[in-house]
C-alpha atoms as a PDB file:
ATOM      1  CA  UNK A   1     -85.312-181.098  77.673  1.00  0.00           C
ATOM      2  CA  UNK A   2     -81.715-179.273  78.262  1.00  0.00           C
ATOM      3  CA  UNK A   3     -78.409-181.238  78.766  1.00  0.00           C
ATOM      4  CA  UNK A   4     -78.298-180.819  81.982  1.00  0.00           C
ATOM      5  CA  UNK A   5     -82.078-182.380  82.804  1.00  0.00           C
ATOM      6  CA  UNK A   6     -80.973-185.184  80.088  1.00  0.00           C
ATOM      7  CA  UNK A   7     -77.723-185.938  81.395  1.00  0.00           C
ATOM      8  CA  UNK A   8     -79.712-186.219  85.401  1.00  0.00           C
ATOM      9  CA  UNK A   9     -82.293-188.174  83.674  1.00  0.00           C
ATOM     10  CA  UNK A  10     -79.949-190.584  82.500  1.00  0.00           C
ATOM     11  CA  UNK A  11     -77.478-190.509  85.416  1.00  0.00           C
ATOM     12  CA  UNK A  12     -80.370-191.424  87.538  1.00  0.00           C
ATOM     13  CA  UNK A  13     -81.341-194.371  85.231  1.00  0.00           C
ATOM     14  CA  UNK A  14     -77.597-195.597  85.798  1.00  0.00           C
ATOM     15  CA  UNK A  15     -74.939-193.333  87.209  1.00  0.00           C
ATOM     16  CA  UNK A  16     -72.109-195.761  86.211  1.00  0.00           C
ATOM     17  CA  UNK A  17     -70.327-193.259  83.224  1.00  0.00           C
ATOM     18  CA  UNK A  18     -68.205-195.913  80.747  1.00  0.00           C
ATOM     19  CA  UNK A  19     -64.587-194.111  80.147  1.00  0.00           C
ATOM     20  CA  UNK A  20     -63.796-195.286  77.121  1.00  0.00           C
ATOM     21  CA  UNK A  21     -59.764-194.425  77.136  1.00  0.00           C
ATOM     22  CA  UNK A  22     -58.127-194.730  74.347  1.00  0.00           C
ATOM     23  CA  UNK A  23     -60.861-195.673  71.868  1.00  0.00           C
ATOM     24  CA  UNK A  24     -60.666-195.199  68.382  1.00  0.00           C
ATOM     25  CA  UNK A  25     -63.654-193.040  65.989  1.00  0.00           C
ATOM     26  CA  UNK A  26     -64.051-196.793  63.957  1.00  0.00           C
ATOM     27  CA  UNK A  27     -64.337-198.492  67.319  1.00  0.00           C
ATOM     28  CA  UNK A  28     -66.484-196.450  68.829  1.00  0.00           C
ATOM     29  CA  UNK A  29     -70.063-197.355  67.242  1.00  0.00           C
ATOM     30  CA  UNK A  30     -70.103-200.762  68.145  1.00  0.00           C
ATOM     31  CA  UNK A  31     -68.732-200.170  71.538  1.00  0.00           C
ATOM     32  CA  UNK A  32     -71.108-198.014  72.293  1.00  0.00           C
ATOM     33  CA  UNK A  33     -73.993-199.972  71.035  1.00  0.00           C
ATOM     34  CA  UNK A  34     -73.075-202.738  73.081  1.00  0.00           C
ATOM     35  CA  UNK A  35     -72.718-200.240  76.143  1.00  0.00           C
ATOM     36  CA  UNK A  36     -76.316-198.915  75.650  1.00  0.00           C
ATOM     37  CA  UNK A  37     -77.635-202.373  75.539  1.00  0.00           C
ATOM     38  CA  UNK A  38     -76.346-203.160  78.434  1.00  0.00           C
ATOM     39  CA  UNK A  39     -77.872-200.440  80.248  1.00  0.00           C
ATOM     40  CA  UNK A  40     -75.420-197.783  80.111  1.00  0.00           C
ATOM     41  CA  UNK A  41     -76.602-194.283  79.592  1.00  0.00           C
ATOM     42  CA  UNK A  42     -73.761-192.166  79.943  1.00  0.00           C
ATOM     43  CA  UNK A  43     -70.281-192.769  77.737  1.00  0.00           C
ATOM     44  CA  UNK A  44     -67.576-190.677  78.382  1.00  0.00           C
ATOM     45  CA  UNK A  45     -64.575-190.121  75.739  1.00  0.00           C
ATOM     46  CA  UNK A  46     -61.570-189.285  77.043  1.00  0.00           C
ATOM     47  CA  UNK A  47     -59.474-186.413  74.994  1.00  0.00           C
ATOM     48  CA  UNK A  48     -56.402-188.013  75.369  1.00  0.00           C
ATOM     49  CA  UNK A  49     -57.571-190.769  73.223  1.00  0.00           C
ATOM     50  CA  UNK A  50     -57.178-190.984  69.258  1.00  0.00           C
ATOM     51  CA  UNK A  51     -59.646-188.357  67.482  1.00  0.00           C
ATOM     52  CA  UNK A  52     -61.453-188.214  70.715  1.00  0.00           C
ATOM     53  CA  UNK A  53     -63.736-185.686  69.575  1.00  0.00           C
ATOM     54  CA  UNK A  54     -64.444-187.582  66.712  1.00  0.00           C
ATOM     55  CA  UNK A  55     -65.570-190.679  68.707  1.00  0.00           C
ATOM     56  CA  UNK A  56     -67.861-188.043  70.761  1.00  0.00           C
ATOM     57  CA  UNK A  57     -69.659-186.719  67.160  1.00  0.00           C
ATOM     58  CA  UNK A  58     -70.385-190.454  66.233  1.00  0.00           C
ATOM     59  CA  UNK A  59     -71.424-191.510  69.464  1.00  0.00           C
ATOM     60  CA  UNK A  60     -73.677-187.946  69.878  1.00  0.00           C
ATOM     61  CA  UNK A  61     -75.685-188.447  66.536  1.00  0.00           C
ATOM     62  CA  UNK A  62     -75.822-192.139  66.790  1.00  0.00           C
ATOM     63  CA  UNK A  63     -77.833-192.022  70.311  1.00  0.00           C
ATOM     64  CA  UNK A  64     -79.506-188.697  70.312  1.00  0.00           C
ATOM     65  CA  UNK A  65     -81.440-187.877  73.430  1.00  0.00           C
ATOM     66  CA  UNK A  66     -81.106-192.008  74.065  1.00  0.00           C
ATOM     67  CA  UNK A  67     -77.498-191.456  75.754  1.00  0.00           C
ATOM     68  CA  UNK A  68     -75.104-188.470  77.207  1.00  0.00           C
ATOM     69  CA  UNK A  69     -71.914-188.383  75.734  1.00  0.00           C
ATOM     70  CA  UNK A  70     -69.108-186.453  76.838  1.00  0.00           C
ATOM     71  CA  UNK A  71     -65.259-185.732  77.360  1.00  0.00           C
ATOM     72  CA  UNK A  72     -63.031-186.794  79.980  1.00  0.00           C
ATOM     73  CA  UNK A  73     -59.437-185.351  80.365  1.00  0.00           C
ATOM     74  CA  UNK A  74     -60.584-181.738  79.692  1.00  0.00           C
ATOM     75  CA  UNK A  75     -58.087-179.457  80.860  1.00  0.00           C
ATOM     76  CA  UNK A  76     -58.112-175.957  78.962  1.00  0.00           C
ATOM     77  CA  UNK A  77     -61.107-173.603  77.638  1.00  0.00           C
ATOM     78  CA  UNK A  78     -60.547-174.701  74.309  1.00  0.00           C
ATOM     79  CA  UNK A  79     -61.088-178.180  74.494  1.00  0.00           C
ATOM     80  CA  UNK A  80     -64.346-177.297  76.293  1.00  0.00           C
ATOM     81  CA  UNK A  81     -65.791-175.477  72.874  1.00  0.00           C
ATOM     82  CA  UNK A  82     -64.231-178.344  71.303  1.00  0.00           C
ATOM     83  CA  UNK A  83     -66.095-180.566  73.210  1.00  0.00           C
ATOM     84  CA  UNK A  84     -69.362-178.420  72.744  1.00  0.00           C
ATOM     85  CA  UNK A  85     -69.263-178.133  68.711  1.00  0.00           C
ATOM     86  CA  UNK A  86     -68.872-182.208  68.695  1.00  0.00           C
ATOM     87  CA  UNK A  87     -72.042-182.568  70.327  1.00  0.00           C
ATOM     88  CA  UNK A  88     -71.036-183.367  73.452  1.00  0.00           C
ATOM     89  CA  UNK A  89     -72.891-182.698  76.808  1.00  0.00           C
ATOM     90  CA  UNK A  90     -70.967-183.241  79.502  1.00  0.00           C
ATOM     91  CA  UNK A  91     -67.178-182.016  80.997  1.00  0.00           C
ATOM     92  CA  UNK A  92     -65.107-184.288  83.295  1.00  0.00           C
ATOM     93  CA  UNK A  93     -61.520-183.302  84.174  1.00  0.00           C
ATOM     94  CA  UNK A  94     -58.920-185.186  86.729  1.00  0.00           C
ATOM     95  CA  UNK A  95     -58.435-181.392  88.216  1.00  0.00           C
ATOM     96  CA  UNK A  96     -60.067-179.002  89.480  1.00  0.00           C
ATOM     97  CA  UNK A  97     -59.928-175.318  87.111  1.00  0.00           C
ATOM     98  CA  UNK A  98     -62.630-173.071  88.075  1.00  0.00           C
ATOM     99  CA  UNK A  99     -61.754-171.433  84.034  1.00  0.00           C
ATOM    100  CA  UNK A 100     -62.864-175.011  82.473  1.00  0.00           C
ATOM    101  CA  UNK A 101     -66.165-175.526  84.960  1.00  0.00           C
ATOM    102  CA  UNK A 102     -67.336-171.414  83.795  1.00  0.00           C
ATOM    103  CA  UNK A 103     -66.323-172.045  80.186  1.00  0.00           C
ATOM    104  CA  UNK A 104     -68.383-175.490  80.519  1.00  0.00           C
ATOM    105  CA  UNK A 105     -71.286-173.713  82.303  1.00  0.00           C
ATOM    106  CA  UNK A 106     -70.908-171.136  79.479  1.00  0.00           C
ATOM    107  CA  UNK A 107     -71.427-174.021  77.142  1.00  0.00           C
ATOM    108  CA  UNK A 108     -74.651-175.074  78.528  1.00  0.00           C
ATOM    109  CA  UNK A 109     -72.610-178.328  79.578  1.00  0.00           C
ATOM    110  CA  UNK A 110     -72.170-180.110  82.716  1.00  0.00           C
ATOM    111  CA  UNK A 111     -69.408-179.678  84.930  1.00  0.00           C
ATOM    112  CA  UNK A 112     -68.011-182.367  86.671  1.00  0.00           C
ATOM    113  CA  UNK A 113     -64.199-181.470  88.254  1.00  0.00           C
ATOM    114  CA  UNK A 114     -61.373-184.162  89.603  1.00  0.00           C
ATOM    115  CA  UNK A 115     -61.341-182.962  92.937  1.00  0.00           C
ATOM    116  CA  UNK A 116     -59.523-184.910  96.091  1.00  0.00           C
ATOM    117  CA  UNK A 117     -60.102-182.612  98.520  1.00  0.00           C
ATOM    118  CA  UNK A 118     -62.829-180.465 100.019  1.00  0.00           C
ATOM    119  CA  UNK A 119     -60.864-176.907  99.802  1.00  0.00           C
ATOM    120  CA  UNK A 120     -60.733-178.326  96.038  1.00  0.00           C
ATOM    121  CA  UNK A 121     -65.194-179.787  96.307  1.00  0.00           C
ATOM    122  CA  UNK A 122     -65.924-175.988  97.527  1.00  0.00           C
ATOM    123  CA  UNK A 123     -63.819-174.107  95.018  1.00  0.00           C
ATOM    124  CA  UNK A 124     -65.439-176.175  92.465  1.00  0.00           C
ATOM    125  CA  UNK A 125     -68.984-175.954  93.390  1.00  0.00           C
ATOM    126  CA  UNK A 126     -68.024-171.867  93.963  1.00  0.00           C
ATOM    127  CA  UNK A 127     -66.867-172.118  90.176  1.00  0.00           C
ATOM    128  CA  UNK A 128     -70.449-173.718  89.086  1.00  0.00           C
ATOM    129  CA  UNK A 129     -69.669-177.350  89.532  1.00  0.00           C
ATOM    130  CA  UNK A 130     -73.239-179.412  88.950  1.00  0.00           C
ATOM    131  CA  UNK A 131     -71.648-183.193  90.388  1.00  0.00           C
ATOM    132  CA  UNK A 132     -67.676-183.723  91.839  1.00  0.00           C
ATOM    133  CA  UNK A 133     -65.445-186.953  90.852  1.00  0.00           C
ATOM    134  CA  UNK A 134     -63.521-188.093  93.606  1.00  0.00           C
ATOM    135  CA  UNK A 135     -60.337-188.926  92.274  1.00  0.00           C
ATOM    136  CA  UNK A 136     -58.066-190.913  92.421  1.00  0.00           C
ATOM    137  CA  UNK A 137     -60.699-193.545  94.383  1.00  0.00           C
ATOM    138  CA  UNK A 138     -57.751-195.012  95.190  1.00  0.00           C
ATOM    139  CA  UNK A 139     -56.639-192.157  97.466  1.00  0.00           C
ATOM    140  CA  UNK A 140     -60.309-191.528  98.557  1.00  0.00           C
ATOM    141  CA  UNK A 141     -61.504-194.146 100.710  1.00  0.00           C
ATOM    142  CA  UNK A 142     -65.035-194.832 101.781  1.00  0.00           C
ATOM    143  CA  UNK A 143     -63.971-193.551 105.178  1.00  0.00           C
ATOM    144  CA  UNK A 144     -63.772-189.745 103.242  1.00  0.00           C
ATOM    145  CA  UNK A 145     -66.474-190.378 100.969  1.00  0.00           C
ATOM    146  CA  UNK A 146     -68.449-190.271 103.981  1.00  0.00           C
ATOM    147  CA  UNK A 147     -67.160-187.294 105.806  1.00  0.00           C
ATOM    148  CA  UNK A 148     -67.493-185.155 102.596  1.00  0.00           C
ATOM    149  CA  UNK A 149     -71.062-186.137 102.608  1.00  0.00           C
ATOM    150  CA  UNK A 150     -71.406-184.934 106.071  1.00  0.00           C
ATOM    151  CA  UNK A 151     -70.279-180.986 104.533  1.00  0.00           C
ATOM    152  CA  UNK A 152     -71.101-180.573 101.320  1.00  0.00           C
ATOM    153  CA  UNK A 153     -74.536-180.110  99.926  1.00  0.00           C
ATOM    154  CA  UNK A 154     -76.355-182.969 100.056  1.00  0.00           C
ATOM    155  CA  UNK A 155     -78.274-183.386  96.718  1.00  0.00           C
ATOM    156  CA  UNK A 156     -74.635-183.032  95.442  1.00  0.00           C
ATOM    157  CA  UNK A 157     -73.293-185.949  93.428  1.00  0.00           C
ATOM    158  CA  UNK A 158     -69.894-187.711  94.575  1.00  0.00           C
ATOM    159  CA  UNK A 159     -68.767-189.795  91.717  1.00  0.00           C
ATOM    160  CA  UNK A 160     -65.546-191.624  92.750  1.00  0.00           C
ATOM    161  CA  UNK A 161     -63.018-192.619  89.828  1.00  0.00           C
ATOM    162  CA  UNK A 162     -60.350-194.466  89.181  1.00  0.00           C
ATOM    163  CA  UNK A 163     -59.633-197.765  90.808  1.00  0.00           C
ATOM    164  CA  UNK A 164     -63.400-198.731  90.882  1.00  0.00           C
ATOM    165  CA  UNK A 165     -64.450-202.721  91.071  1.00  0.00           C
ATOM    166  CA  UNK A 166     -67.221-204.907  91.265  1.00  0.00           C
ATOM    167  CA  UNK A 167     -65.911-205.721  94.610  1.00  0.00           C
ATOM    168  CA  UNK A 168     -65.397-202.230  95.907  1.00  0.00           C
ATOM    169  CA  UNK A 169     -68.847-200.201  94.983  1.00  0.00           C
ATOM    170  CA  UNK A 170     -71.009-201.326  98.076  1.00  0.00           C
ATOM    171  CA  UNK A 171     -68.851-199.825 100.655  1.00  0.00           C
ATOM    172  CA  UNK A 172     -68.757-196.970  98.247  1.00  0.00           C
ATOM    173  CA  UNK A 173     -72.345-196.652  97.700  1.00  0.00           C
ATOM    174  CA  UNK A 174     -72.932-197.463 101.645  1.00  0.00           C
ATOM    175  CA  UNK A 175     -70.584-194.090 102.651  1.00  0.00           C
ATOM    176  CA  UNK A 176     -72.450-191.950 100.233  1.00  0.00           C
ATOM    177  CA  UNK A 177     -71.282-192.208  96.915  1.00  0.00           C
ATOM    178  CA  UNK A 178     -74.053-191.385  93.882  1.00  0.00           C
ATOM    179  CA  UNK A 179     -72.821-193.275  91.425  1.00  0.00           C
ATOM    180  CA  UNK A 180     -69.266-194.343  89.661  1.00  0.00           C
ATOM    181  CA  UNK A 181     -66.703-193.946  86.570  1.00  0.00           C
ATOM    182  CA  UNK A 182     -65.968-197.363  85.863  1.00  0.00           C
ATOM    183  CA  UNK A 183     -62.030-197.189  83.156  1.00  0.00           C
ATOM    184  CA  UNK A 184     -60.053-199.705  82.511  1.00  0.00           C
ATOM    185  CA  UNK A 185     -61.914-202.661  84.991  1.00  0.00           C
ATOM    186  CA  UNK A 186     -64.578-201.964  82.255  1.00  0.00           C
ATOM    187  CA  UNK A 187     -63.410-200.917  79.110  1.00  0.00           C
ATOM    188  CA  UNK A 188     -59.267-200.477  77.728  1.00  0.00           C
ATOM    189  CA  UNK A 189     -57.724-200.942  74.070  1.00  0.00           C
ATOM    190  CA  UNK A 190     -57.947-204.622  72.651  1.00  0.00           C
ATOM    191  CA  UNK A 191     -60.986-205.695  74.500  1.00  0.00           C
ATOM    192  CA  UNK A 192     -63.745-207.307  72.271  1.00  0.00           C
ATOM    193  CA  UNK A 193     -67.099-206.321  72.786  1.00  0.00           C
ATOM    194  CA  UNK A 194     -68.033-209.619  74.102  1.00  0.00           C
ATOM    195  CA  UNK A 195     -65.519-208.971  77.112  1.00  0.00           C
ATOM    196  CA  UNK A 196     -66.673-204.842  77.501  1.00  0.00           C
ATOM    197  CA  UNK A 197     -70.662-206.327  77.418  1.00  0.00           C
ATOM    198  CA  UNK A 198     -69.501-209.059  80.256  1.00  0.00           C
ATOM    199  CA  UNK A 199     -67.773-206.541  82.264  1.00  0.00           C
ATOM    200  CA  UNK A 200     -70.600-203.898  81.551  1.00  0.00           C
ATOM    201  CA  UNK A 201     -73.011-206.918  82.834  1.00  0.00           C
ATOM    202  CA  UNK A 202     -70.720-207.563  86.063  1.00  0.00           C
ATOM    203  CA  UNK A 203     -70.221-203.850  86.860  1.00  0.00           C
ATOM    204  CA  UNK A 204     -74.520-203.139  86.688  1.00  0.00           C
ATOM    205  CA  UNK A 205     -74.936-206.053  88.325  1.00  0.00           C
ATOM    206  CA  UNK A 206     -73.128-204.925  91.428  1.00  0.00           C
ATOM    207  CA  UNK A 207     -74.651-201.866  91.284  1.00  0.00           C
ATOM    208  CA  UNK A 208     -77.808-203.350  91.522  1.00  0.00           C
ATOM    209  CA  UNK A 209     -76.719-205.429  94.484  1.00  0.00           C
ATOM    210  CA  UNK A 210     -75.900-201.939  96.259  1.00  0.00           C
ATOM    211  CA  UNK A 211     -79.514-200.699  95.775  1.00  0.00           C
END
């Protein structure tokens, strides 16, 4: 199976990705172990955390082909090879740079841009984008989500980010939206893993109540 089959086979088991910002490499095992048991298949380590490419080698050889694992916050070529060596399988950046989605495709990784609006959804899927995060959510209302899925391709993956509830996803999901990258409502420095399992709970639950 290649990473990108693996990473659509386990987006399409749950396409909620867990942003773990700010995690530590000692944190991350358990964290992650209580993510996966949850139901999430797809953990994404922010680089602007501590040793984040650290966190991404545990994480890679403690799930195998059981879990993607990749960086968030990627925002030069190097990080990408960075990224790559670590084990990691997947690229998300808050920006769209057409240099970072080729060296990513390069990598045999998938590409998955910040992008908030189409000129920004067309250069990236020009550049070899596989799936587009709509950032910030905040900024991109259901109302857009569902005019962008009236242009762009539609087997294309919108993943809004930032800002995403519980309360929010249906009228998300409803406009178009194929899944979501749940941060801080779900996981941020100092939570337990009792609280991260609860919230993981809350957040699939909801996305069940979508389907």
């Amino acid at each position: 199976m290649t990473t990108g089959s693996r990473f659509l086979h386990h987006f399409t088991e749950l396409p909620l990705v867990a942003i773990l910002r700010g995690v530590t490499p000692d944190e991350v095992g358990p964290l992650g172990e209580c993510l996966h048991a949850a139901g999430f298949r797809v953990i994404e380590i922010p680089l602007n955390s501590p040793q984040a490419c650290e966190s991404i080698r545990r994480l890679a050889a403690l799930f195998g082909d059981r879990a993607s694992i990749g960086a968030g916050t990627v925002l030069a070529t190097t990080e990408v090879a960075d990224v790559a060596r670590a084990g990691g399988s997947f690229i998300v950046s808050p920006n769209m740079n057409a240099d970072v989605i080729r060296a990513t495709k390069a990598e045999g990784l998938v590409s998955c841009p910040g992008v908030a609006t189409p000129s920004e959804g067309f250069a990236a899927l020009a550049a070899g984008a596989d799936m587009l995060k709509l950032f910030p959510s905040e900024q991109i209302g259901p109302a857009v989500v569902k005019a962008w899925k009236a242009v762009f391709p539609r087997d294309l993956p919108l993943m809004p980010t930032g800002g995403i509830t519980t309360e929010n996803m249906a009228a998300y999901f409803t406009a178009g939206a194929a899944g979501f990258g749940l941060g801080s409502a779900l996981y941020r420095p100092g939570k337990t893993a009792l609280e991260v399992r609860a919230a993981a709970d809350a957040f699939i639950a909801a996305w069940r109540a979508c389907r």
